[in-house]
N, C-alpha and C. Protein backbone atom coordinates (compact mmCIF):
# COMPACT_ATOMS: atom_id res chain seq x y z
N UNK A 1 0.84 -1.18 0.00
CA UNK A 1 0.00 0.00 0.00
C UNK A 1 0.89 1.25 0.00
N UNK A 2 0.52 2.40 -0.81
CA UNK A 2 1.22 3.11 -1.28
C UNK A 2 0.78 4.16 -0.26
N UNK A 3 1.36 5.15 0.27
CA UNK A 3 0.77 5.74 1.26
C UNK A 3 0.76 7.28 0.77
N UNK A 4 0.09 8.27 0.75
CA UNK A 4 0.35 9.57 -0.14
C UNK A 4 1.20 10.33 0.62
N UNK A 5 1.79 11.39 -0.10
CA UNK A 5 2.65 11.99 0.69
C UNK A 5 1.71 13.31 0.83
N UNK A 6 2.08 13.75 2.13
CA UNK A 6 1.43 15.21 2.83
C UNK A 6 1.82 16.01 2.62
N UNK A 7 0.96 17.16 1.32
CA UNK A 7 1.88 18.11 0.92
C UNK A 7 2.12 19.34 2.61
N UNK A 8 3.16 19.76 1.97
CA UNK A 8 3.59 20.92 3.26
C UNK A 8 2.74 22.09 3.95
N UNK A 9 2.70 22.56 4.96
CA UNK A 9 1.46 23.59 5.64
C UNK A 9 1.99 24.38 4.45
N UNK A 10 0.99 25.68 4.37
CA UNK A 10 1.07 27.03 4.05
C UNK A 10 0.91 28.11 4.89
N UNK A 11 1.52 29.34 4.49
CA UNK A 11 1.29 30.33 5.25
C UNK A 11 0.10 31.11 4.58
N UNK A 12 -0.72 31.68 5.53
CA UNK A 12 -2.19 32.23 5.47
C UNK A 12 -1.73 33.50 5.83
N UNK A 13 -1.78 34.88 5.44
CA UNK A 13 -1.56 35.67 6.36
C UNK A 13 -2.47 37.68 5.46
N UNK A 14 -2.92 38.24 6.00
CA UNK A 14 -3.47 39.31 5.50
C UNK A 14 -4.58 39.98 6.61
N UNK A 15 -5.38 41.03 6.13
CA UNK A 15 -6.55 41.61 6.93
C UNK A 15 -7.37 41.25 6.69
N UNK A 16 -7.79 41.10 8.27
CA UNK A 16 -9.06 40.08 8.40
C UNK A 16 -10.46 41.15 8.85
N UNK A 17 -9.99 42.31 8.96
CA UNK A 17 -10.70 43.33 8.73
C UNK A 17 -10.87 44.46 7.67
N UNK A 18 -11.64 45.00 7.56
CA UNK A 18 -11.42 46.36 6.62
C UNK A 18 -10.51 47.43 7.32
N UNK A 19 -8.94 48.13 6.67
CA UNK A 19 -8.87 48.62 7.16
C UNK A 19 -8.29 50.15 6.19
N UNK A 20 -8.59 51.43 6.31
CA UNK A 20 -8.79 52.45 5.62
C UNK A 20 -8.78 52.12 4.30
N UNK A 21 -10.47 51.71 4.12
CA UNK A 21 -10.57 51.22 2.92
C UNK A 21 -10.35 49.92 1.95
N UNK A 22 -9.19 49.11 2.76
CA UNK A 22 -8.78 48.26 2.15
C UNK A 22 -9.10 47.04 2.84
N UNK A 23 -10.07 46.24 1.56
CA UNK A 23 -11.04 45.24 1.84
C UNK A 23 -10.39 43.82 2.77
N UNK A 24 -10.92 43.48 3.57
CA UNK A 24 -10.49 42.24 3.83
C UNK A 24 -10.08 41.05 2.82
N UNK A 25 -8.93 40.69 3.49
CA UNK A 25 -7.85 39.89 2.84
C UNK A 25 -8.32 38.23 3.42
N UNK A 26 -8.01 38.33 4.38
CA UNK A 26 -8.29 36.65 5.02
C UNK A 26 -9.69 36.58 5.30
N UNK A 27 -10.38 35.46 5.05
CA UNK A 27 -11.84 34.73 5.97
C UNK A 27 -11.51 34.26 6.75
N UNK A 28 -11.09 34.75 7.89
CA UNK A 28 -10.70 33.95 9.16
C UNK A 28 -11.26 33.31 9.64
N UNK A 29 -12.80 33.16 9.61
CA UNK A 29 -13.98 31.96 9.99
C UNK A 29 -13.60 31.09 9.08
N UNK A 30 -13.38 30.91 7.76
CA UNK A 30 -13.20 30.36 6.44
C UNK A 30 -11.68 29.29 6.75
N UNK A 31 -10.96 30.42 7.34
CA UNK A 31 -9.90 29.51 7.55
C UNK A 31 -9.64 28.74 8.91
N UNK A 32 -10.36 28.93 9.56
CA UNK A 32 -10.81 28.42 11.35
C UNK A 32 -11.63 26.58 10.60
N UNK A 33 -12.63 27.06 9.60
CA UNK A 33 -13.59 26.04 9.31
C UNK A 33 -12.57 25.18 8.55
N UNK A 34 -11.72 25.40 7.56
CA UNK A 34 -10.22 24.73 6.85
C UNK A 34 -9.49 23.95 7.51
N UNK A 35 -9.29 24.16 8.93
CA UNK A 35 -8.38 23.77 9.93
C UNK A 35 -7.07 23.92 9.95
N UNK A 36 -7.09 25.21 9.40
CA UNK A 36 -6.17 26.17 9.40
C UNK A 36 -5.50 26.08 11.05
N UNK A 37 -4.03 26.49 11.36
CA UNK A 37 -4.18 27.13 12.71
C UNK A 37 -3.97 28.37 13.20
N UNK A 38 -4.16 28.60 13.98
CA UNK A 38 -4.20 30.27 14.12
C UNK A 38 -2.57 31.00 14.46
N UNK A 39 -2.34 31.10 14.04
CA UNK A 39 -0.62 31.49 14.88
C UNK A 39 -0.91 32.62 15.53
N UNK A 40 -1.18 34.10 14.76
CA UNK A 40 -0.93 35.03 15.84
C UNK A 40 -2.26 36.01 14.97
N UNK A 41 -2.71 36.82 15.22
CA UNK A 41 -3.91 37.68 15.41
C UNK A 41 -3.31 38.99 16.34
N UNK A 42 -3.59 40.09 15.14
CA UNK A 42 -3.76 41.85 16.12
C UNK A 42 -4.47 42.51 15.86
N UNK A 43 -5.13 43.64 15.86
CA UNK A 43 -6.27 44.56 15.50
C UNK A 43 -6.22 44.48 14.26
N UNK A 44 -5.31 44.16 12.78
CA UNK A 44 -5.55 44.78 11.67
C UNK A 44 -5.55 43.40 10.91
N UNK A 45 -4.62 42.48 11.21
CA UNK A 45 -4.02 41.17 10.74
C UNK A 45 -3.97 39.70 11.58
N UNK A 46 -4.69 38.81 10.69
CA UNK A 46 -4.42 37.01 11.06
C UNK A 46 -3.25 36.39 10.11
N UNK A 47 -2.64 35.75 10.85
CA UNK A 47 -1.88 34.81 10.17
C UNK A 47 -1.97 33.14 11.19
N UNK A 48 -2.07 32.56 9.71
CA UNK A 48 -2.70 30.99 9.90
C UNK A 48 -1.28 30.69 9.10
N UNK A 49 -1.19 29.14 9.60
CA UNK A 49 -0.79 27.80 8.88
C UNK A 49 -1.87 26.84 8.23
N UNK A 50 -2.02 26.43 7.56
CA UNK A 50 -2.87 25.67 6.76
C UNK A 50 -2.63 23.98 7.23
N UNK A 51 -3.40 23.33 6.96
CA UNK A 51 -3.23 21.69 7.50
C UNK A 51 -2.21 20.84 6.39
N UNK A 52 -1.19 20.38 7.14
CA UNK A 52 -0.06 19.66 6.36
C UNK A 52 0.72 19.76 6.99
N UNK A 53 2.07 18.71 6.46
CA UNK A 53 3.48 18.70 7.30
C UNK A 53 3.66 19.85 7.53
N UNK A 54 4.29 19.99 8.94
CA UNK A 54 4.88 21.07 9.38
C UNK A 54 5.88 21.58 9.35
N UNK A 55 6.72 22.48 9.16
CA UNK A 55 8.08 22.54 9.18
C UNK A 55 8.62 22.19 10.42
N UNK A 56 9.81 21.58 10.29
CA UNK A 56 10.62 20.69 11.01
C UNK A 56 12.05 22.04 10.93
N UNK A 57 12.39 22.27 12.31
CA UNK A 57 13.65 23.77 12.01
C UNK A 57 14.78 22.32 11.98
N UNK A 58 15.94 23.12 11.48
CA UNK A 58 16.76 22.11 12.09
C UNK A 58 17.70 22.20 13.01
N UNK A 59 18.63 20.91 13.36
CA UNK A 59 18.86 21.50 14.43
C UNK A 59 19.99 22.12 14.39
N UNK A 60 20.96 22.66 12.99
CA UNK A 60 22.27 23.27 13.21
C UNK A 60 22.08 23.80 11.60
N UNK A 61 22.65 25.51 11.79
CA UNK A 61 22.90 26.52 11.03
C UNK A 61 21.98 27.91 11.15
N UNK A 62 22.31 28.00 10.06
CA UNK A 62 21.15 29.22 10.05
C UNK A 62 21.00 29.72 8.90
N UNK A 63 19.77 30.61 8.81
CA UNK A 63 19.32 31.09 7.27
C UNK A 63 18.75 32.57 7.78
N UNK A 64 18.63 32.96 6.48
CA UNK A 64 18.66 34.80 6.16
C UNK A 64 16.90 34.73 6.00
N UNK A 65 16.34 35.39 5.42
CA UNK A 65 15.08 35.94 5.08
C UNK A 65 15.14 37.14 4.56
N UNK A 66 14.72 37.45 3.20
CA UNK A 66 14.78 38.89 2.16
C UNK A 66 13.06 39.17 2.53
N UNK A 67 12.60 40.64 3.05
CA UNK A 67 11.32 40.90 3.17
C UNK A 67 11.35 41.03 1.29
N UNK A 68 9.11 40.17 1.62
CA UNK A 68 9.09 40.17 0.08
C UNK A 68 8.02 40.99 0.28
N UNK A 69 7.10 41.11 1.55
CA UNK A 69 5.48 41.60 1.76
C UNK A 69 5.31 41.94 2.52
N UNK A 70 4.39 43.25 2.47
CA UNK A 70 4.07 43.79 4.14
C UNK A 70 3.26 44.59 3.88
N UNK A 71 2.88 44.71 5.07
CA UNK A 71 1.42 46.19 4.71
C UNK A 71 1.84 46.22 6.27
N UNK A 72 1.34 47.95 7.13
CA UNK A 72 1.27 48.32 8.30
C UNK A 72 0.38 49.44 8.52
N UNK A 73 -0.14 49.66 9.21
CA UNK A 73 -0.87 51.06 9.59
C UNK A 73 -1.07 51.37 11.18
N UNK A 74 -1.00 52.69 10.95
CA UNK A 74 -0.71 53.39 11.85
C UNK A 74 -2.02 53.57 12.81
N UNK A 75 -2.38 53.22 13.69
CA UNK A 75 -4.01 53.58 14.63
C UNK A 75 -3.30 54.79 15.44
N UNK A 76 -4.49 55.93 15.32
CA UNK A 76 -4.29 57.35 16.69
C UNK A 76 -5.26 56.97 17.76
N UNK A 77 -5.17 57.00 18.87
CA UNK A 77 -6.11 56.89 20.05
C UNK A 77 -6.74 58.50 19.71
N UNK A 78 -6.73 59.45 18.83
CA UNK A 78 -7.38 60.58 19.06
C UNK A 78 -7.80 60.22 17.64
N UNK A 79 -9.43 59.99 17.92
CA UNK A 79 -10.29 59.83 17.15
C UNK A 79 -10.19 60.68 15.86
N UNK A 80 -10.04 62.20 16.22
CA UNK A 80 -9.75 63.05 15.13
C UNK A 80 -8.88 62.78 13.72
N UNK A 81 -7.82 62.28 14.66
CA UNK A 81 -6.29 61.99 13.59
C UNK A 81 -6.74 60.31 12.52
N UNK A 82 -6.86 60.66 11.57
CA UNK A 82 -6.97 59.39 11.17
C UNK A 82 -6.07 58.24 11.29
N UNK A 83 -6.44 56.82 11.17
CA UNK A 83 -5.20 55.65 10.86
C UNK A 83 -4.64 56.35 9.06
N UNK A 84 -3.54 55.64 9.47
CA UNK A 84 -2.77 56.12 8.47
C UNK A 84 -1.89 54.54 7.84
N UNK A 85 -1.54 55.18 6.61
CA UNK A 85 -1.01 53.33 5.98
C UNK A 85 1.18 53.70 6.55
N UNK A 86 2.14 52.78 6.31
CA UNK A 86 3.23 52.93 6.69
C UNK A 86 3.58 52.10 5.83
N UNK A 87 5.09 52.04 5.18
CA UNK A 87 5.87 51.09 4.68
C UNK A 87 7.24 50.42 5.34
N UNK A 88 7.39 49.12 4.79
CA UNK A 88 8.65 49.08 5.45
C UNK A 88 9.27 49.17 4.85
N UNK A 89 10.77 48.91 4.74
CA UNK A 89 12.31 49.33 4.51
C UNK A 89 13.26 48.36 5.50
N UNK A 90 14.38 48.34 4.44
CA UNK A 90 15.76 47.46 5.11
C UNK A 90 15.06 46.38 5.99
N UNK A 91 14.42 45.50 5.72
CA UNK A 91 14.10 44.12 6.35
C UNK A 91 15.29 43.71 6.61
N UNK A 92 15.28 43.17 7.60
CA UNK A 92 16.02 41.67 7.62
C UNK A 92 15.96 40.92 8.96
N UNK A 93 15.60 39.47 8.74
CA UNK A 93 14.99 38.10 8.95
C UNK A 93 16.22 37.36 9.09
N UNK A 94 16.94 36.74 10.57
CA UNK A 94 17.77 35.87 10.35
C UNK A 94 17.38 34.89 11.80
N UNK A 95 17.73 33.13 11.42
CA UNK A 95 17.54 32.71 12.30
C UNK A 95 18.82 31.55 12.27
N UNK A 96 18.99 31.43 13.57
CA UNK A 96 20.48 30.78 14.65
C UNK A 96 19.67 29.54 14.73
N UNK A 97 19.92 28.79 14.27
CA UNK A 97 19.37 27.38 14.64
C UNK A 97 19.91 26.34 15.98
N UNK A 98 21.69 26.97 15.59
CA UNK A 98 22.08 26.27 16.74
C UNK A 98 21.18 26.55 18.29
N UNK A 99 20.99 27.63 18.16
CA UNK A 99 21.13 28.35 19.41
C UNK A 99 19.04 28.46 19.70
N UNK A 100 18.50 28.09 18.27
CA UNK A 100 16.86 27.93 18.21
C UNK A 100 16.39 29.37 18.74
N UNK A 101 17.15 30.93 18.04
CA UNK A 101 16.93 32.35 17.87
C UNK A 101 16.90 32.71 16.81
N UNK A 102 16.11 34.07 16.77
CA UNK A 102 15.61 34.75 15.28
C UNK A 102 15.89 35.54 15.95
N UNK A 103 16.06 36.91 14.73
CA UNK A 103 17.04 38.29 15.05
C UNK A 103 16.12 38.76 13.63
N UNK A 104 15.16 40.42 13.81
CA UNK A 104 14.58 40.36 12.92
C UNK A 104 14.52 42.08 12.94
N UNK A 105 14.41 42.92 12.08
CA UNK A 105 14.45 44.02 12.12
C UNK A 105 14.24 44.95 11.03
N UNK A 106 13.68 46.59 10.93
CA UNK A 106 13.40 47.01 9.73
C UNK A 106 13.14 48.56 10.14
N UNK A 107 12.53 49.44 9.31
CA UNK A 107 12.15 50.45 9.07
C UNK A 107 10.93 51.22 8.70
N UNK A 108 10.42 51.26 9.66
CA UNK A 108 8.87 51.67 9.63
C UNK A 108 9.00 53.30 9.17
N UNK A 109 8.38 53.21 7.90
CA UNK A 109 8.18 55.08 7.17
C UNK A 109 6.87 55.16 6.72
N UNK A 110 6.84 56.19 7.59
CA UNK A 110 5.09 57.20 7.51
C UNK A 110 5.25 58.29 6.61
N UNK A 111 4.44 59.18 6.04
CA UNK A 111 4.85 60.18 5.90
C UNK A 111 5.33 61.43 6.65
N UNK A 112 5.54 60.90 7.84
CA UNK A 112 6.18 62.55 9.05
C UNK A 112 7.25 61.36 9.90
N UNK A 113 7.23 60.15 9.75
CA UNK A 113 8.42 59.53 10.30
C UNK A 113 9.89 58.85 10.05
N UNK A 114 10.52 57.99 10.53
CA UNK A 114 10.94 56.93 10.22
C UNK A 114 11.32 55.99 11.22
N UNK A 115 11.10 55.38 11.38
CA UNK A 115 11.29 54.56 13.13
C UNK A 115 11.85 53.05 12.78
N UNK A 116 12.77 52.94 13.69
CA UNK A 116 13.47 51.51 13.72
C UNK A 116 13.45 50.33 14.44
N UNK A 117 12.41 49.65 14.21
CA UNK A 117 11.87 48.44 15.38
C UNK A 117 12.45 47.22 14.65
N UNK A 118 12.60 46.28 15.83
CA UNK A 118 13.37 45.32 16.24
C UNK A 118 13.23 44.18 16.66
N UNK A 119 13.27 43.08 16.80
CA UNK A 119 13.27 42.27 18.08
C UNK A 119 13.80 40.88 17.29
N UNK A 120 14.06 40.14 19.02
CA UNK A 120 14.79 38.95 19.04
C UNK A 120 14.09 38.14 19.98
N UNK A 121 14.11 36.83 19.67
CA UNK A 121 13.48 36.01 20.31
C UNK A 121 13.50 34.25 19.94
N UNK A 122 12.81 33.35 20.62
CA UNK A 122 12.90 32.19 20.14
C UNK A 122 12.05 31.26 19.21
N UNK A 123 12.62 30.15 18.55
CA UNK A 123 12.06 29.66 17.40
C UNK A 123 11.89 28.60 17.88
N UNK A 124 10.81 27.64 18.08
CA UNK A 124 10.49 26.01 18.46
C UNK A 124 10.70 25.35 17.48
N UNK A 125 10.66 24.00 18.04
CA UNK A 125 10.79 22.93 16.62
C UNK A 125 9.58 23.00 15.76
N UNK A 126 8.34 22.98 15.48
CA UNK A 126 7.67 23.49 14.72
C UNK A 126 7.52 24.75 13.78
N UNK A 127 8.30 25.19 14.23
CA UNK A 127 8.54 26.60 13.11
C UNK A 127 8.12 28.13 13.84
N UNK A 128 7.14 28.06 14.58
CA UNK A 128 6.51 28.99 15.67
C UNK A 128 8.01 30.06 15.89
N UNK A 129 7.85 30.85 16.22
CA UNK A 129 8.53 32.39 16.78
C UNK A 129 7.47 32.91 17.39
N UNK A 130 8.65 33.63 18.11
CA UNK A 130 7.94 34.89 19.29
C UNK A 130 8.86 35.46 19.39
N UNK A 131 8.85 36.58 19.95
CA UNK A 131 9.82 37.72 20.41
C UNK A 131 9.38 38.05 21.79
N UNK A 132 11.04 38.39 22.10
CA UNK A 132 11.24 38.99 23.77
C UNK A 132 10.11 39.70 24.59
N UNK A 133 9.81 40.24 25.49
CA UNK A 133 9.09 40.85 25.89
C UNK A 133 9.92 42.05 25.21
N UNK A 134 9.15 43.50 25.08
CA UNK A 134 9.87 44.28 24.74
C UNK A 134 9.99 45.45 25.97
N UNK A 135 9.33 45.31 26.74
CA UNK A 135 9.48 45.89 28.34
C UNK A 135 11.23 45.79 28.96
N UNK A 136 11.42 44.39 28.78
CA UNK A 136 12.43 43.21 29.75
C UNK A 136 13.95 43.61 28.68
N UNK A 137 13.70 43.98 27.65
CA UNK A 137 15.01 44.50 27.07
C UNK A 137 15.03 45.04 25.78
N UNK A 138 14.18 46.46 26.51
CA UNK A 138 14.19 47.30 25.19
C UNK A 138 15.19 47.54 23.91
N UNK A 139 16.95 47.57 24.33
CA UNK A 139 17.61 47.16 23.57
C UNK A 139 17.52 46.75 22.26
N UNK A 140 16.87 45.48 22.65
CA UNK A 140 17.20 44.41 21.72
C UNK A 140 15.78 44.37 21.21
N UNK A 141 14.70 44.83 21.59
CA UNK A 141 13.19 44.44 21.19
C UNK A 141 12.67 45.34 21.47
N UNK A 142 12.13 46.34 20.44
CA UNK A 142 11.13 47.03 20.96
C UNK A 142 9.69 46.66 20.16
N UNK A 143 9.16 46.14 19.91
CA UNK A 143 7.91 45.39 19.10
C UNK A 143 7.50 43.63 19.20
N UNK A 144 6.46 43.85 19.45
CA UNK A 144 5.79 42.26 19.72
C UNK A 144 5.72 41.55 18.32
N UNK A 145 6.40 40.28 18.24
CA UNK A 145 6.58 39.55 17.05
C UNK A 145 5.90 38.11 17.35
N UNK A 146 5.15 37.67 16.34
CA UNK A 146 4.71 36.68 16.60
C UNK A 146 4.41 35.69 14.92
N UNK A 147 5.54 34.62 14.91
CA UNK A 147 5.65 34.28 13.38
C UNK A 147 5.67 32.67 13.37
N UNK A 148 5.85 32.57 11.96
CA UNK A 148 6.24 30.79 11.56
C UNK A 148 6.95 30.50 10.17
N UNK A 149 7.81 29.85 10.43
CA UNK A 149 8.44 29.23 9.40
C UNK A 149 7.63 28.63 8.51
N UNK A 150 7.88 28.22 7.09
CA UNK A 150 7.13 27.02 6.16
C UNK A 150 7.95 26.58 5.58
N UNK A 151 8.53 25.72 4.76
CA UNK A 151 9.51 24.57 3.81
C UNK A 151 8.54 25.19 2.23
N UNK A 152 7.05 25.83 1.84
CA UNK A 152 6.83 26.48 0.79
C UNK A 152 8.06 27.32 -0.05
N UNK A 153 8.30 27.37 -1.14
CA UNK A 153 8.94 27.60 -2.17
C UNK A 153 10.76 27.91 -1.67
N UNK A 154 10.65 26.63 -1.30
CA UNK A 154 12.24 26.59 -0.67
C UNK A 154 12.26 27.29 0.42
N UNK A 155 11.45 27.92 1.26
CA UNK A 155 11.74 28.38 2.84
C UNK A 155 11.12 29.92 2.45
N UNK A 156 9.89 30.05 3.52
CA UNK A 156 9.16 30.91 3.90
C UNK A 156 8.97 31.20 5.63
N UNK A 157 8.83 32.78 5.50
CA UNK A 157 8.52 33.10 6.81
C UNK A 157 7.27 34.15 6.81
N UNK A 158 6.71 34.70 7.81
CA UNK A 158 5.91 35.39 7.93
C UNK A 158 5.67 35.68 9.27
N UNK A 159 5.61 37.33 9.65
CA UNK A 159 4.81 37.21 11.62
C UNK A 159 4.29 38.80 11.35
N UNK A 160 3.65 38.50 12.28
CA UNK A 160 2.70 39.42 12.54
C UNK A 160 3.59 40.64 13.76
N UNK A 161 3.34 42.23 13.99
CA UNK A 161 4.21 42.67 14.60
C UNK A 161 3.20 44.17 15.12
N UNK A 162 3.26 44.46 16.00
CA UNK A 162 3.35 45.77 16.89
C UNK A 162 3.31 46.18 17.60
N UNK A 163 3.44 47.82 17.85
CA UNK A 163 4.31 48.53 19.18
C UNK A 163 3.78 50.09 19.17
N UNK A 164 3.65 50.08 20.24
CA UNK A 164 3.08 51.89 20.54
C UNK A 164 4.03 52.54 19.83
N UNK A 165 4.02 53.69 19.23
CA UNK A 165 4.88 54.78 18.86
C UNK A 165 4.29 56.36 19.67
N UNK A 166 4.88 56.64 20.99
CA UNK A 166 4.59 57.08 21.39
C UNK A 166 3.13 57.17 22.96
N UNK A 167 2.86 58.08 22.86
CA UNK A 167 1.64 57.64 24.47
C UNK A 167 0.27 57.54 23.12
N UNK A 168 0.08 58.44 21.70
CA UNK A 168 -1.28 57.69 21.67
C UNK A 168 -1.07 57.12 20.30
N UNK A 169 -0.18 56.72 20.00
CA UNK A 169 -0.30 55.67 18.60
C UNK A 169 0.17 54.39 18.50
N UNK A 170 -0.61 53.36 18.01
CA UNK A 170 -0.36 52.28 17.57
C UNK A 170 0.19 51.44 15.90
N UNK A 171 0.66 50.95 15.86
CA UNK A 171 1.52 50.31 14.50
C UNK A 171 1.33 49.41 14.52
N UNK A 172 0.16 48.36 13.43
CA UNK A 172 0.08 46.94 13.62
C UNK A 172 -0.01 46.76 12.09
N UNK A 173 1.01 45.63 12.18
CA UNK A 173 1.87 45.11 10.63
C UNK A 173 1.77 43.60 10.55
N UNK A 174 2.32 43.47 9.27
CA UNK A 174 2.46 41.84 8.70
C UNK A 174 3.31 42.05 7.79
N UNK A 175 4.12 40.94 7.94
CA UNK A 175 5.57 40.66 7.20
C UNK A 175 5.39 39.43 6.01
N UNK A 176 5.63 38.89 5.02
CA UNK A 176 6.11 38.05 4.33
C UNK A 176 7.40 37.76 3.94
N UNK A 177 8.76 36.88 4.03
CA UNK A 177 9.77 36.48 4.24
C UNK A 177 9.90 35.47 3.35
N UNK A 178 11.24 35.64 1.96
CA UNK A 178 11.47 34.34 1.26
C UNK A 178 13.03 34.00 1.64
N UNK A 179 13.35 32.65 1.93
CA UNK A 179 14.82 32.43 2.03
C UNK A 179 15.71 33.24 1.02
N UNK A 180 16.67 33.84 1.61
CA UNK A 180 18.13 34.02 0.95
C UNK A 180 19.24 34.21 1.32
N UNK A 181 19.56 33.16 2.54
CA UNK A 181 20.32 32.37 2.72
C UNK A 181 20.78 30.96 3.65
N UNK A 182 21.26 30.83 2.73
CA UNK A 182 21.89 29.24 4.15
C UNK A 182 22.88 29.45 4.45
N UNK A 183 23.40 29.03 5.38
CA UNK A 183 25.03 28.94 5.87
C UNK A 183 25.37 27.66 6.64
């Protein structure tokens, strides 16, 4: 008996709301009913894994990540000021296998800013990431990261990310990540 082979999870990831204007991206009920899993969820963005082998990290080296996708926007706690859209800049995605750490970082530009968020944190054997508290060592993390690896088109990443800018604004983003490199 021939047994089929299980193609690999996928990464799910976009707005699962409307946000200034721009229509929802994910059916997150749609992908809940799929048996999708949920990785991480913030006010603007879901990102799912899809049902299939999982990525397996391994257990020695490490690889790069070139940002390929992203969208971010800006929320004001003063109703007046509208949300506003943001881009990123200078990505870069690297993960320590020996050591089972990701080191991830970029350039958030508004039109009146440019801000440099950060963070580091750990990678499980399933592919899962998180980042540091960003309280516990501002340093090194100032933004909540929450991601997953995939084995899709030779090595994919994706996480979800944000962080106050200031006492009344919020920044909530989504990343897409294609391998470019091994070592």
């Amino acid at each position: 008996m021939v047994v089929p082979d299980v193609p690999a999870s996928k990464i799910v990831w976009g707005r699962w709301q409307p946000v200034i204007n721009q229509a929802v991206v994910v059916d997150f009920v749609g992908e809940l009913n799929r048996k999708s899993t949920l990785i991480a969820q913030n006010a603007d963005f879901a990102l799912f894994r899809t049902e299939g082998k999982e990525y397996v990290v391994p257990e020695r080296g490490s690889v790069g990540f070139t940002l390929q996708n992203s969208e971010a926007y800006i929320h004001n706690d003063n109703i007046i000021v509208p949300t506003t859209a943001a881009k990123l800049e200078n990505g870069l995605l690297n993960f320590n296998f020996d050591n089972r750490t990701f080191a991830t970082s970029f350039d958030l530009v508004s039109n009146t800013e440019r801000v440099e968020l950060k963070a580091r944190g750990q990678v499980v054997a399933d592919g899962r990431f998180s980042g540091e508290n960003r309280f516990l060592n501002p340093t090194t993390t100032n933004m909540w990261v929450d991601g997953v690896l995939s084995s899709e088109n030779g090595g994919t990443a994706a996480y979800l990310f944000n962080t106050r800018l200031g006492s009344d604004r919020t920044v909530y983003g989504a990343t897409q990540w294609g391998k470019s490199a091994v070592k």
